[in-house]
C-alpha atoms as a PDB file:
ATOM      1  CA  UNK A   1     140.057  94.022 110.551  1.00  0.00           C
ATOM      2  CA  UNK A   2     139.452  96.249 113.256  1.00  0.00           C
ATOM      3  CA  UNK A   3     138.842  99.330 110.973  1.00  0.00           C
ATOM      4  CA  UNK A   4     136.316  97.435 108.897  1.00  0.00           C
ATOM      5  CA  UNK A   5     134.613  96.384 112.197  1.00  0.00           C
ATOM      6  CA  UNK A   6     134.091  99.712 113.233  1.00  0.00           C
ATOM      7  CA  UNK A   7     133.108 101.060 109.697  1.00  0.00           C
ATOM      8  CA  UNK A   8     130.277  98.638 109.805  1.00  0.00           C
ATOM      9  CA  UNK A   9     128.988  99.535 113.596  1.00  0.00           C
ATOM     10  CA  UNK A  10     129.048 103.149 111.921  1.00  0.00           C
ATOM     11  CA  UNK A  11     126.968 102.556 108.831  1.00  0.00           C
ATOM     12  CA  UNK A  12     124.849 100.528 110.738  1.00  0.00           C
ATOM     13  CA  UNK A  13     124.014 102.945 113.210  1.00  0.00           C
ATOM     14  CA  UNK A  14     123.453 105.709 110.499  1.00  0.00           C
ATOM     15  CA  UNK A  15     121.006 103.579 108.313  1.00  0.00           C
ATOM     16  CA  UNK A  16     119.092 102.758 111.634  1.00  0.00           C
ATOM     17  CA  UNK A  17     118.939 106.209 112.202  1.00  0.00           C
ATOM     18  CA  UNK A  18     117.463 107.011 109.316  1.00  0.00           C
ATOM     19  CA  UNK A  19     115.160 104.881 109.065  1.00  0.00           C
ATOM     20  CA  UNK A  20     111.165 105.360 109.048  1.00  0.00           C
ATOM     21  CA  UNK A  21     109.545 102.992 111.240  1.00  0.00           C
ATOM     22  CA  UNK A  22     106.434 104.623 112.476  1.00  0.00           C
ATOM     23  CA  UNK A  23     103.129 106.045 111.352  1.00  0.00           C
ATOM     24  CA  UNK A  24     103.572 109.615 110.266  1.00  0.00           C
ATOM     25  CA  UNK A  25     102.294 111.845 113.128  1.00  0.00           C
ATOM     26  CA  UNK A  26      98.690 111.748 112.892  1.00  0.00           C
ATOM     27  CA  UNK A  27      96.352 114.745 113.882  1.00  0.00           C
ATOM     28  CA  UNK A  28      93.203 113.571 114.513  1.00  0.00           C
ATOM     29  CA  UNK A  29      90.930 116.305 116.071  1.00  0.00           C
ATOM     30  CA  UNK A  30      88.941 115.517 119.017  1.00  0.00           C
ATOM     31  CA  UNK A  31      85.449 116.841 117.097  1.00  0.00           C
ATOM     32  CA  UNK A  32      83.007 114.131 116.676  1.00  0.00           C
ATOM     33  CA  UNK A  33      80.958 116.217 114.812  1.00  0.00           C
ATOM     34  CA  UNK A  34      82.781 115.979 111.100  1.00  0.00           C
ATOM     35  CA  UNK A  35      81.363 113.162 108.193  1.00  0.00           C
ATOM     36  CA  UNK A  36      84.850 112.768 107.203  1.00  0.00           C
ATOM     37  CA  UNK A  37      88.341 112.087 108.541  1.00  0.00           C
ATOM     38  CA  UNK A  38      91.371 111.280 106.432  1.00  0.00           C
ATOM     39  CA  UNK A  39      93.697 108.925 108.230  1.00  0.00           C
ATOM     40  CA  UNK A  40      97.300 108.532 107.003  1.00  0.00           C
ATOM     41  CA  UNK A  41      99.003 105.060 106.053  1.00  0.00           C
ATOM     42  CA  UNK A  42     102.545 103.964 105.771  1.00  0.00           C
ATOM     43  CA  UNK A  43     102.226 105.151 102.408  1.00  0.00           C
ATOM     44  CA  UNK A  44     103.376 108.352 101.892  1.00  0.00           C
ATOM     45  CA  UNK A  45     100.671 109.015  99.045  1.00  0.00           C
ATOM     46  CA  UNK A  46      98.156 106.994 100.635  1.00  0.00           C
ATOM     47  CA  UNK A  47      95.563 108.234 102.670  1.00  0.00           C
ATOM     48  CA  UNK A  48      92.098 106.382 103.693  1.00  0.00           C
ATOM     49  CA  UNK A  49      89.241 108.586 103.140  1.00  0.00           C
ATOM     50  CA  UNK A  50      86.134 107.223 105.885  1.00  0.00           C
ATOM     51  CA  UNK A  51      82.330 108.639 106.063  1.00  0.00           C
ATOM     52  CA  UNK A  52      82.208 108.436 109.480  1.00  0.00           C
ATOM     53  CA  UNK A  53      78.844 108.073 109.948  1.00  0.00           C
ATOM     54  CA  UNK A  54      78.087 104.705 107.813  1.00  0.00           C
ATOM     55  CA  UNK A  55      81.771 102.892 107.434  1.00  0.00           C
ATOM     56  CA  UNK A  56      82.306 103.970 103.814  1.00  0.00           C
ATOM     57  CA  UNK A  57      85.436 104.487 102.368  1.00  0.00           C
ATOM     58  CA  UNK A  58      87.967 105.018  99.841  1.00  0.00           C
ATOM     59  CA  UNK A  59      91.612 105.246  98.987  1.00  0.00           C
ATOM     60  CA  UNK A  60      93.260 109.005  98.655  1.00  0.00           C
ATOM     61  CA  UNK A  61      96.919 108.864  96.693  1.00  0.00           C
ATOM     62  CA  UNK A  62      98.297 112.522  95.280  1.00  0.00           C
ATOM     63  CA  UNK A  63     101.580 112.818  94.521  1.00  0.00           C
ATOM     64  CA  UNK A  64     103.656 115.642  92.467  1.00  0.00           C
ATOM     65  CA  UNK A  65     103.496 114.240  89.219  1.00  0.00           C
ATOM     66  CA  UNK A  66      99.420 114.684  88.443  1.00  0.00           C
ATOM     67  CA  UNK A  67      98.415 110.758  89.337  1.00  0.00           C
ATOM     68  CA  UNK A  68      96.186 111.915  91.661  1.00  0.00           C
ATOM     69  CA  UNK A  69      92.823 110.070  92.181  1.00  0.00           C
ATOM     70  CA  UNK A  70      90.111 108.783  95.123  1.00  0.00           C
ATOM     71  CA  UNK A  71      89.081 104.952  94.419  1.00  0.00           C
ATOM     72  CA  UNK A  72      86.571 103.283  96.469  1.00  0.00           C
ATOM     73  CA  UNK A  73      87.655 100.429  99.010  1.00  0.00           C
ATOM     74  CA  UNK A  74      84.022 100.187 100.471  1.00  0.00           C
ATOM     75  CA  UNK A  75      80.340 102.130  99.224  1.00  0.00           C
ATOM     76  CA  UNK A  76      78.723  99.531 101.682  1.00  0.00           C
ATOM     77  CA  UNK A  77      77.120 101.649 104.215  1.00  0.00           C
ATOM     78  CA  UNK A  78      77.335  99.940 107.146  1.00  0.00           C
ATOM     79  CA  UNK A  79      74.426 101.370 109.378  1.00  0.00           C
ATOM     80  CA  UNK A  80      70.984 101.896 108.397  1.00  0.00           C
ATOM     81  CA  UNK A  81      69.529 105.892 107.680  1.00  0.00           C
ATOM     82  CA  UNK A  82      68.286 105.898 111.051  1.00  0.00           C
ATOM     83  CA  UNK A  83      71.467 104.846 112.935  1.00  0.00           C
ATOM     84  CA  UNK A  84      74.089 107.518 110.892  1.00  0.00           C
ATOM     85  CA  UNK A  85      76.009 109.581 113.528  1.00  0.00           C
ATOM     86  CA  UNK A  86      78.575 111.605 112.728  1.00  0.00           C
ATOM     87  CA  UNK A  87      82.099 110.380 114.517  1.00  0.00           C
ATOM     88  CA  UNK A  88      80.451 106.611 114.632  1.00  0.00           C
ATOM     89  CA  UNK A  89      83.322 104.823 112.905  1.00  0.00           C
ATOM     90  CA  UNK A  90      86.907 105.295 113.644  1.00  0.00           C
ATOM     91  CA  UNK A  91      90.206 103.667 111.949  1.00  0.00           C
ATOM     92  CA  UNK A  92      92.934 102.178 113.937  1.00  0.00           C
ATOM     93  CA  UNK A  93      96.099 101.494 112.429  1.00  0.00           C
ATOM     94  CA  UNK A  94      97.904  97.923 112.654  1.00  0.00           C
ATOM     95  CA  UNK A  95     101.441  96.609 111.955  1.00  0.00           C
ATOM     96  CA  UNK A  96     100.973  95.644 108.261  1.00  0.00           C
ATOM     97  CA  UNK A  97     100.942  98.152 106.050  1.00  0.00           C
ATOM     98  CA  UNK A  98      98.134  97.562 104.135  1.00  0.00           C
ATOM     99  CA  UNK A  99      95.230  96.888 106.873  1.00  0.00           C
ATOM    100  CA  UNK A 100      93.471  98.950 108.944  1.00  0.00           C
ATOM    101  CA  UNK A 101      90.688  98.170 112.174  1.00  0.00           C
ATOM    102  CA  UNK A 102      87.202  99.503 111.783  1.00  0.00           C
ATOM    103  CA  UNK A 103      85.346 100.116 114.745  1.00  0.00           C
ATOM    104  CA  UNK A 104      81.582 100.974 115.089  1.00  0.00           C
ATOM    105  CA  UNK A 105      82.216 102.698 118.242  1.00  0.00           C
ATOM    106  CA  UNK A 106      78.522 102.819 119.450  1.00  0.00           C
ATOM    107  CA  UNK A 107      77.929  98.914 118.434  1.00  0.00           C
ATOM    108  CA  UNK A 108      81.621  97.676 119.149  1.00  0.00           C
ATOM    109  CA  UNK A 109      81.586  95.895 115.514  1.00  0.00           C
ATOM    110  CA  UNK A 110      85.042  95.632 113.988  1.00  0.00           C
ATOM    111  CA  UNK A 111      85.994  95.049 109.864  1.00  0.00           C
ATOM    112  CA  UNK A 112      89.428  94.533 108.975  1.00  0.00           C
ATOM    113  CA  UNK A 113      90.094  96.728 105.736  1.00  0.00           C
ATOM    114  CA  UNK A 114      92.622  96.268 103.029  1.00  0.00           C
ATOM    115  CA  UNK A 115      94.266  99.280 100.727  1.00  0.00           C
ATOM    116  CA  UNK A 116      96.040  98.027  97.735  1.00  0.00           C
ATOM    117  CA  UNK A 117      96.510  99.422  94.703  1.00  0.00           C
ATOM    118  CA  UNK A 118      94.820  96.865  92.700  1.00  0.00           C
ATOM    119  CA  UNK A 119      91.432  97.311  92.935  1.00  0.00           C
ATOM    120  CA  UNK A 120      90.757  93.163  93.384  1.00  0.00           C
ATOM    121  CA  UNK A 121      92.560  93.712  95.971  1.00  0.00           C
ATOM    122  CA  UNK A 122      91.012  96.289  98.391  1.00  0.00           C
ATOM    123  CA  UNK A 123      88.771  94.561 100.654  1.00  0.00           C
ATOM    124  CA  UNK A 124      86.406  95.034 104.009  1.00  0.00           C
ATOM    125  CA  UNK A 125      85.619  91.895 105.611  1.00  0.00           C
ATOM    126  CA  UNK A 126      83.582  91.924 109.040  1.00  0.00           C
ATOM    127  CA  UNK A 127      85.631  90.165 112.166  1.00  0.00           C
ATOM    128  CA  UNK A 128      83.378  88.138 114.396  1.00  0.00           C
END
């Protein structure tokens, strides 16, 4: 009994270990000055692709096997002509795999936007 104990603490402790539990280590360069930033999901093949100077974007996957492709989630532009900056939207991460935080960082406006695979499923929808 006391073997099997400590054979589960062990295996336990190793699958913990091993486990992924956090974003992959994001670079994001301090340059406001780019149109475009990829940001990384929980995904490993997953990427979110954002114009950063009208909120539109779309879903990155590559992968080894040639089922690479770029799908809108969003061609809404956000901002009128006239307001465009470049580094005026941002993506912030959250817990569920899935969703992302859009800020307008001049206006403080938020959208909550949903990646999915199935296209009825991708989504932006504004948070008031």
């Amino acid at each position: 009994m006391r073997k099997l104990f400590f054979a589960l603490i062990i295996t336990l402790t190793t699958i913990s270990t091993f486990a992924q539990t956090e974003m992959p280590n994001q670079n994001i360069s301090t340059d406001s000055n780019v149109e475009f930033r990829l940001f990384a999901t929980k995904n490993i093949y997953t990427f979110i692709k954002l114009n950063t100077k009208n909120g539109q974007m779309w879903q990155v996957q590559w992968d080894t096997k040639n089922n690479q492709f770029q799908t809108p989630i969003s061609l809404t532009t956000l901002v009128t002509k006239e307001e465009e900056k470049f580094g005026r939207f941002f993506l912030y991460p959250t817990t569920n795999i899935y969703n992302f935080i859009l800020l307008d960082q001049i206006d403080g406006r938020v959208w909550q936007v949903q990646w999915s695979t199935e296209a009825k499923e991708r989504m932006v929808l504004r948070i008031f």
